[in-house]
N, C-alpha and C. Protein backbone atom coordinates (compact mmCIF):
# COMPACT_ATOMS: atom_id res chain seq x y z
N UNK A 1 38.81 -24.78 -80.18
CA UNK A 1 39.87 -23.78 -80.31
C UNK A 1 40.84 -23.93 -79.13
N UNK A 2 41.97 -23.94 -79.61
CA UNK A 2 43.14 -24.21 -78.52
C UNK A 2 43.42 -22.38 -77.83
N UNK A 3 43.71 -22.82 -76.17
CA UNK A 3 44.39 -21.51 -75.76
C UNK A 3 45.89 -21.38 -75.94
N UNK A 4 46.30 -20.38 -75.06
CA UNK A 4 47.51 -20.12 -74.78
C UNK A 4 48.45 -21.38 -74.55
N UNK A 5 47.78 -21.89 -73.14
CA UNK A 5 48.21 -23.12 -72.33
C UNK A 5 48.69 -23.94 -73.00
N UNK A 6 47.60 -24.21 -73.81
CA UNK A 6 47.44 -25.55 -74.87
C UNK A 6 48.22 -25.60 -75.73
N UNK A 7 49.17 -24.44 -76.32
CA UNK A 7 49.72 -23.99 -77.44
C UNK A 7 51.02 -24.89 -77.16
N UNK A 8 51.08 -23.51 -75.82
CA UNK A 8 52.72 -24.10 -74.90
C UNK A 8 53.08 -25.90 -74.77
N UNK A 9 52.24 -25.84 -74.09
CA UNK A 9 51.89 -27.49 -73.75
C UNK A 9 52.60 -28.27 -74.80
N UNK A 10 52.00 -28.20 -76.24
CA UNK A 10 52.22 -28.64 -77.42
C UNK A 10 53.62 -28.60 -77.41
N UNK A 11 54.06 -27.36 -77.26
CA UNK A 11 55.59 -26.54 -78.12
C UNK A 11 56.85 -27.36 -77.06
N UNK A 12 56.10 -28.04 -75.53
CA UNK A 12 56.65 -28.39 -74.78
C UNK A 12 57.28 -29.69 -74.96
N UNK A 13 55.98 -30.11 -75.21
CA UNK A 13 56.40 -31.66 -75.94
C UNK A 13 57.19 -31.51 -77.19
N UNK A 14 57.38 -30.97 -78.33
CA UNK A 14 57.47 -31.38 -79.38
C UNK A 14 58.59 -30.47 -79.91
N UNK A 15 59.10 -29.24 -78.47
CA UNK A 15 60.38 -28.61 -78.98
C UNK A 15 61.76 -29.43 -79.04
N UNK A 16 62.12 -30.98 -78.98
CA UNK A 16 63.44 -31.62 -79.19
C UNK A 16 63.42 -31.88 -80.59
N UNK A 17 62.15 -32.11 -81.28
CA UNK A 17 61.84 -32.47 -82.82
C UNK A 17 62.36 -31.00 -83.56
N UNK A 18 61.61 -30.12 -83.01
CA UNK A 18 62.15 -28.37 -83.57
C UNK A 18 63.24 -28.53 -83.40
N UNK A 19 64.17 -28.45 -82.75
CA UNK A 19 65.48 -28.23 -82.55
C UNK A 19 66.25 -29.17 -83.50
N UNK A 20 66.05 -30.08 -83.47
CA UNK A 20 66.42 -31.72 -84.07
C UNK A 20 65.95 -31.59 -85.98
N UNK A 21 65.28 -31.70 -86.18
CA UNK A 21 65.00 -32.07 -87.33
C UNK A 21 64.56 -30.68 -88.53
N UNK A 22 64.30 -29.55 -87.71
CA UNK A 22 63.99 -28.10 -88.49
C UNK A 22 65.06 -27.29 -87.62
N UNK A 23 65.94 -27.45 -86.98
CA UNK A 23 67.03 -26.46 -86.45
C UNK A 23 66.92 -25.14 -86.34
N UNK A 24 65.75 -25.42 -85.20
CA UNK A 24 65.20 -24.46 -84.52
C UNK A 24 65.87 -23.88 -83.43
N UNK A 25 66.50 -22.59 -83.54
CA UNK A 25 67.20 -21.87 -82.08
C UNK A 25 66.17 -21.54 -80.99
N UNK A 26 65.39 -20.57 -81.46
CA UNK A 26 64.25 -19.90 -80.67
C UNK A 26 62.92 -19.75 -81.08
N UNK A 27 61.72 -20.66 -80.60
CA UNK A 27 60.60 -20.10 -80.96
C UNK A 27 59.78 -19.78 -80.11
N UNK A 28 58.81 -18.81 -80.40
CA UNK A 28 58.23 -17.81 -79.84
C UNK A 28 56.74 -17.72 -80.78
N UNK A 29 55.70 -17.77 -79.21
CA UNK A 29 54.24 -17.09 -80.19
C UNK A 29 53.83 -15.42 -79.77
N UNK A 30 53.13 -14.94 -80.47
CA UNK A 30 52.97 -13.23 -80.41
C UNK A 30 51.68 -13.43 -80.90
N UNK A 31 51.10 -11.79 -80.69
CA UNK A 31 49.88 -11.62 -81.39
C UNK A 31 48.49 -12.12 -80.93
N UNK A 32 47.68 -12.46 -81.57
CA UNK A 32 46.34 -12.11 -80.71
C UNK A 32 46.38 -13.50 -79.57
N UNK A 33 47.00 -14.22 -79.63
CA UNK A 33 46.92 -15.63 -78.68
C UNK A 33 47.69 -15.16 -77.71
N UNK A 34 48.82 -14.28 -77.69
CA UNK A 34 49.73 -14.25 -76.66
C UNK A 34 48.55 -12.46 -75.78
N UNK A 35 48.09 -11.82 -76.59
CA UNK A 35 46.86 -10.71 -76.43
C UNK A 35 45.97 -11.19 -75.42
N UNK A 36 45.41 -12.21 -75.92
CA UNK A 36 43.59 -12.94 -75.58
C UNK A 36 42.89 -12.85 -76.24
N UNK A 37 43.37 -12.13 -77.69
CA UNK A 37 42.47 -11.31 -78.52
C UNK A 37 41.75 -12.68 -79.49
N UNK A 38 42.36 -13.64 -79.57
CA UNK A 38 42.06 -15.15 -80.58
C UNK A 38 40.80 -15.09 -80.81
N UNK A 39 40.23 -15.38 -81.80
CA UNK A 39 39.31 -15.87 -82.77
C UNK A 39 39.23 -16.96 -83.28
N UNK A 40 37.88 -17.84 -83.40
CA UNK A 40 37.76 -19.20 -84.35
C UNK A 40 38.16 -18.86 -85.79
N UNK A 41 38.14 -17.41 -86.26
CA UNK A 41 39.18 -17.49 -87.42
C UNK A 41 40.55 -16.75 -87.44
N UNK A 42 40.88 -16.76 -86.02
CA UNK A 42 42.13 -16.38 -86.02
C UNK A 42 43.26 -17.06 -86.56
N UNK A 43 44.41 -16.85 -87.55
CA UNK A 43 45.71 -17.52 -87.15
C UNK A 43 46.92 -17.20 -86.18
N UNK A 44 48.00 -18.07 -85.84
CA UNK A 44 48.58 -17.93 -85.02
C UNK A 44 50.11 -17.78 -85.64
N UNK A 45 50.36 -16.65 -84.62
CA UNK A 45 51.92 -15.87 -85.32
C UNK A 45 52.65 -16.13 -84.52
N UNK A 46 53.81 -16.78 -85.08
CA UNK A 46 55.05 -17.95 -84.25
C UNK A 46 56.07 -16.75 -84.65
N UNK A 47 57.08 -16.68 -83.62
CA UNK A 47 58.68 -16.04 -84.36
C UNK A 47 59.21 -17.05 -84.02
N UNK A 48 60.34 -16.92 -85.07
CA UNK A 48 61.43 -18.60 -84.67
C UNK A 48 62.70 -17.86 -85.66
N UNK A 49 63.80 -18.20 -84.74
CA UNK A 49 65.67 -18.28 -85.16
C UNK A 49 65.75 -19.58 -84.88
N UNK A 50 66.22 -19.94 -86.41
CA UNK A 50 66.59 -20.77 -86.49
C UNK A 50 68.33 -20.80 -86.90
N UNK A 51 68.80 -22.25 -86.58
CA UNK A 51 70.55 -21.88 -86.37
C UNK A 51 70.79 -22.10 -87.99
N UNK A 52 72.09 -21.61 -87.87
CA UNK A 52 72.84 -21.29 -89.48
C UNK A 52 71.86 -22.42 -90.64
N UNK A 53 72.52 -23.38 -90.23
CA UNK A 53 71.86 -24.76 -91.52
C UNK A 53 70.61 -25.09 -91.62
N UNK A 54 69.65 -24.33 -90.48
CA UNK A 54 67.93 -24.29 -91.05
C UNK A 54 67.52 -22.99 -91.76
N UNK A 55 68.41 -22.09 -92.46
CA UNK A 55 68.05 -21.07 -92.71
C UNK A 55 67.82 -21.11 -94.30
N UNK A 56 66.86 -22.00 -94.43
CA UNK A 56 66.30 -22.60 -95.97
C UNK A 56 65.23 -22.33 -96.44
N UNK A 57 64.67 -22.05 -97.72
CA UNK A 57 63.50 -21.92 -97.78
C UNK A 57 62.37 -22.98 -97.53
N UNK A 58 63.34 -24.02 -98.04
CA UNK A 58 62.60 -25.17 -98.07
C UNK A 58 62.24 -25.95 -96.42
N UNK A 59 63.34 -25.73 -95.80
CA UNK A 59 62.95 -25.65 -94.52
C UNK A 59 62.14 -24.82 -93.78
N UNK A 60 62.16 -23.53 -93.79
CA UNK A 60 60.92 -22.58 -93.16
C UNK A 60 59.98 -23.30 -93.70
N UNK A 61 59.07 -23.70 -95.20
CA UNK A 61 58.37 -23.95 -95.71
C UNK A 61 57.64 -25.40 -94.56
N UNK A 62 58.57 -26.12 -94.62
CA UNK A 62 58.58 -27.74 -93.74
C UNK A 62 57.99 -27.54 -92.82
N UNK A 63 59.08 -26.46 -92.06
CA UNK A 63 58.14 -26.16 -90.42
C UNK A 63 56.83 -25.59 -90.27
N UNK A 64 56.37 -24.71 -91.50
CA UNK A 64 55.32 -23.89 -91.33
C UNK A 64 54.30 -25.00 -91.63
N UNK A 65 53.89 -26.22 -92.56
CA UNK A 65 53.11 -27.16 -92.67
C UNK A 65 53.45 -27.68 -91.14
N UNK A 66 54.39 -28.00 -90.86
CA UNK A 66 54.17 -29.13 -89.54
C UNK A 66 53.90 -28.63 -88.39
N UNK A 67 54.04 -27.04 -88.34
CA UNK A 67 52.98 -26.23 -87.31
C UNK A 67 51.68 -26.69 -87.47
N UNK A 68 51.71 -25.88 -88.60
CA UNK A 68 49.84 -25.85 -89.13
C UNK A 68 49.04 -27.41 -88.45
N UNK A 69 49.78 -28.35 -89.10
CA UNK A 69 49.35 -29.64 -88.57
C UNK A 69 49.00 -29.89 -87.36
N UNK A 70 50.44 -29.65 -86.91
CA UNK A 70 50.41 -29.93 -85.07
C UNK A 70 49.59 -29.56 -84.42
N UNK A 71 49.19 -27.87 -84.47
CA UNK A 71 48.33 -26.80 -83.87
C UNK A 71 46.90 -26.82 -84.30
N UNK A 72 46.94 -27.29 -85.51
CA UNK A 72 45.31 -27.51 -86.09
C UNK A 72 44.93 -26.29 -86.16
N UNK A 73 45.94 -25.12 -86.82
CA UNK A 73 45.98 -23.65 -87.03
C UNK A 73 46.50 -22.98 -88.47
N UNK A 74 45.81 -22.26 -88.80
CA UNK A 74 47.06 -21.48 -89.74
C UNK A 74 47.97 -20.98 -89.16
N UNK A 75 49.25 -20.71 -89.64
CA UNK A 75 50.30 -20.45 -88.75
C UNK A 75 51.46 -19.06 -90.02
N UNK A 76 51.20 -18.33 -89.36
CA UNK A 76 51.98 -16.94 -89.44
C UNK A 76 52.96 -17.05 -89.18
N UNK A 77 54.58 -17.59 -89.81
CA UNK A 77 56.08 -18.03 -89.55
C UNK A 77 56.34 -16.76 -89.35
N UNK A 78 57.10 -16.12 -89.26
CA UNK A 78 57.94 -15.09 -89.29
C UNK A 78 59.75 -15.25 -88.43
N UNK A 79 60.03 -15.15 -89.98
CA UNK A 79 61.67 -15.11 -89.05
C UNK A 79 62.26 -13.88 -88.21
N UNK A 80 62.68 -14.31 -87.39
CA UNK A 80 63.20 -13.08 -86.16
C UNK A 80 64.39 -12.25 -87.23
N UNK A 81 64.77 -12.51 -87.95
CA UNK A 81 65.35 -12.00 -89.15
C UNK A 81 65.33 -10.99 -89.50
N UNK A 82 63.84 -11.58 -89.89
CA UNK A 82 63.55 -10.54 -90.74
C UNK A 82 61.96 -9.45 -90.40
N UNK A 83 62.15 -9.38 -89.22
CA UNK A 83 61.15 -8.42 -88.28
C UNK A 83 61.35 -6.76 -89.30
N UNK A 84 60.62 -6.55 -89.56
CA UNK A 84 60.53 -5.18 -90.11
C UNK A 84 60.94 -4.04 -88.47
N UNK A 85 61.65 -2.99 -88.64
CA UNK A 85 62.22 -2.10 -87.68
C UNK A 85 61.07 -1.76 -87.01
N UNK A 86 60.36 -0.97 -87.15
CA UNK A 86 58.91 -0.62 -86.97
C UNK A 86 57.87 -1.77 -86.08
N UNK A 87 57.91 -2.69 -86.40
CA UNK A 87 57.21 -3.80 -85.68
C UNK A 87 57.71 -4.58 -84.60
N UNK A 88 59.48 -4.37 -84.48
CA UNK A 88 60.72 -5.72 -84.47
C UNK A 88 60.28 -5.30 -82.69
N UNK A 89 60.17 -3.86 -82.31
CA UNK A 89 60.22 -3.56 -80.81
C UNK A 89 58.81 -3.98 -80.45
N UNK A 90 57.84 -3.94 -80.82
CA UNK A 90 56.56 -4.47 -80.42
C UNK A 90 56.21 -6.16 -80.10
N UNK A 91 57.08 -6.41 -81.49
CA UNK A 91 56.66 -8.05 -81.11
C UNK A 91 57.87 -8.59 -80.07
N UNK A 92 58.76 -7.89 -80.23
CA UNK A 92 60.02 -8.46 -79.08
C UNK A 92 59.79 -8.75 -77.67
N UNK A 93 58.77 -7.46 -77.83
CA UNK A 93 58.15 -7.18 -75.97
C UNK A 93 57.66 -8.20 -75.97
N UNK A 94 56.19 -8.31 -76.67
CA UNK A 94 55.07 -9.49 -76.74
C UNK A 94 55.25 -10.37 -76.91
N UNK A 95 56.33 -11.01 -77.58
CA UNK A 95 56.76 -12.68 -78.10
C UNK A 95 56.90 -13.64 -76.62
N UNK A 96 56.14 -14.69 -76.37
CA UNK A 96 56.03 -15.59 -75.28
C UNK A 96 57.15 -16.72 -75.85
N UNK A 97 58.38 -17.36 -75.37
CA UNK A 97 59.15 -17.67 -76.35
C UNK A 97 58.69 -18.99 -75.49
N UNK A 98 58.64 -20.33 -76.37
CA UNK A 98 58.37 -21.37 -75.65
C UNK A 98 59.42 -22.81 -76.06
């Protein structure tokens, strides 16, 4: 099971590909990994803005497999978008943006 560190680490290396090829503005992890709270059956909840021309389905779809892959995780996309009001101030605080 990967930590925090390990996550970043990853997102470090491999954020010019995000930006580049899934037109990625901002991503960010939240939730029980950014907590401590993680579990061997935890998944991991990413926020990501992405710029005007990644705002596809078929693209969110792309990135959310090539998380999953990368991380060797299920992966919880959520667009900064579309944050429900109610939740949008909680995860804003908590979001580790990497």
């Amino acid at each position: 099971m990967k930590n925090i560190e390990e996550i970043k680490k990853i997102f470090d290396v491999y954020k010019p590909i995000l930006k580049e090829k899934f037109k990625v503005k901002e991503i960010g992890i939240f939730g029980s990994y950014v907590r401590g709270e993680e579990t061997f059956a935890s998944d991991i909840d990413i926020l990501v803005d992405f710029e005007k021309e990644g705002k596809t389905f078929d693209n969110y779809m792309e990135l959310k497999y090539f998380l999953e892959e990368l991380l060797g995780l299920e992966v919880d996309l959520v667009m900064k978008g579309a944050l429900k009001r109610e939740l949008k101030d909680i995860i804003l605080k908590e979001v580790i943006y990497v």
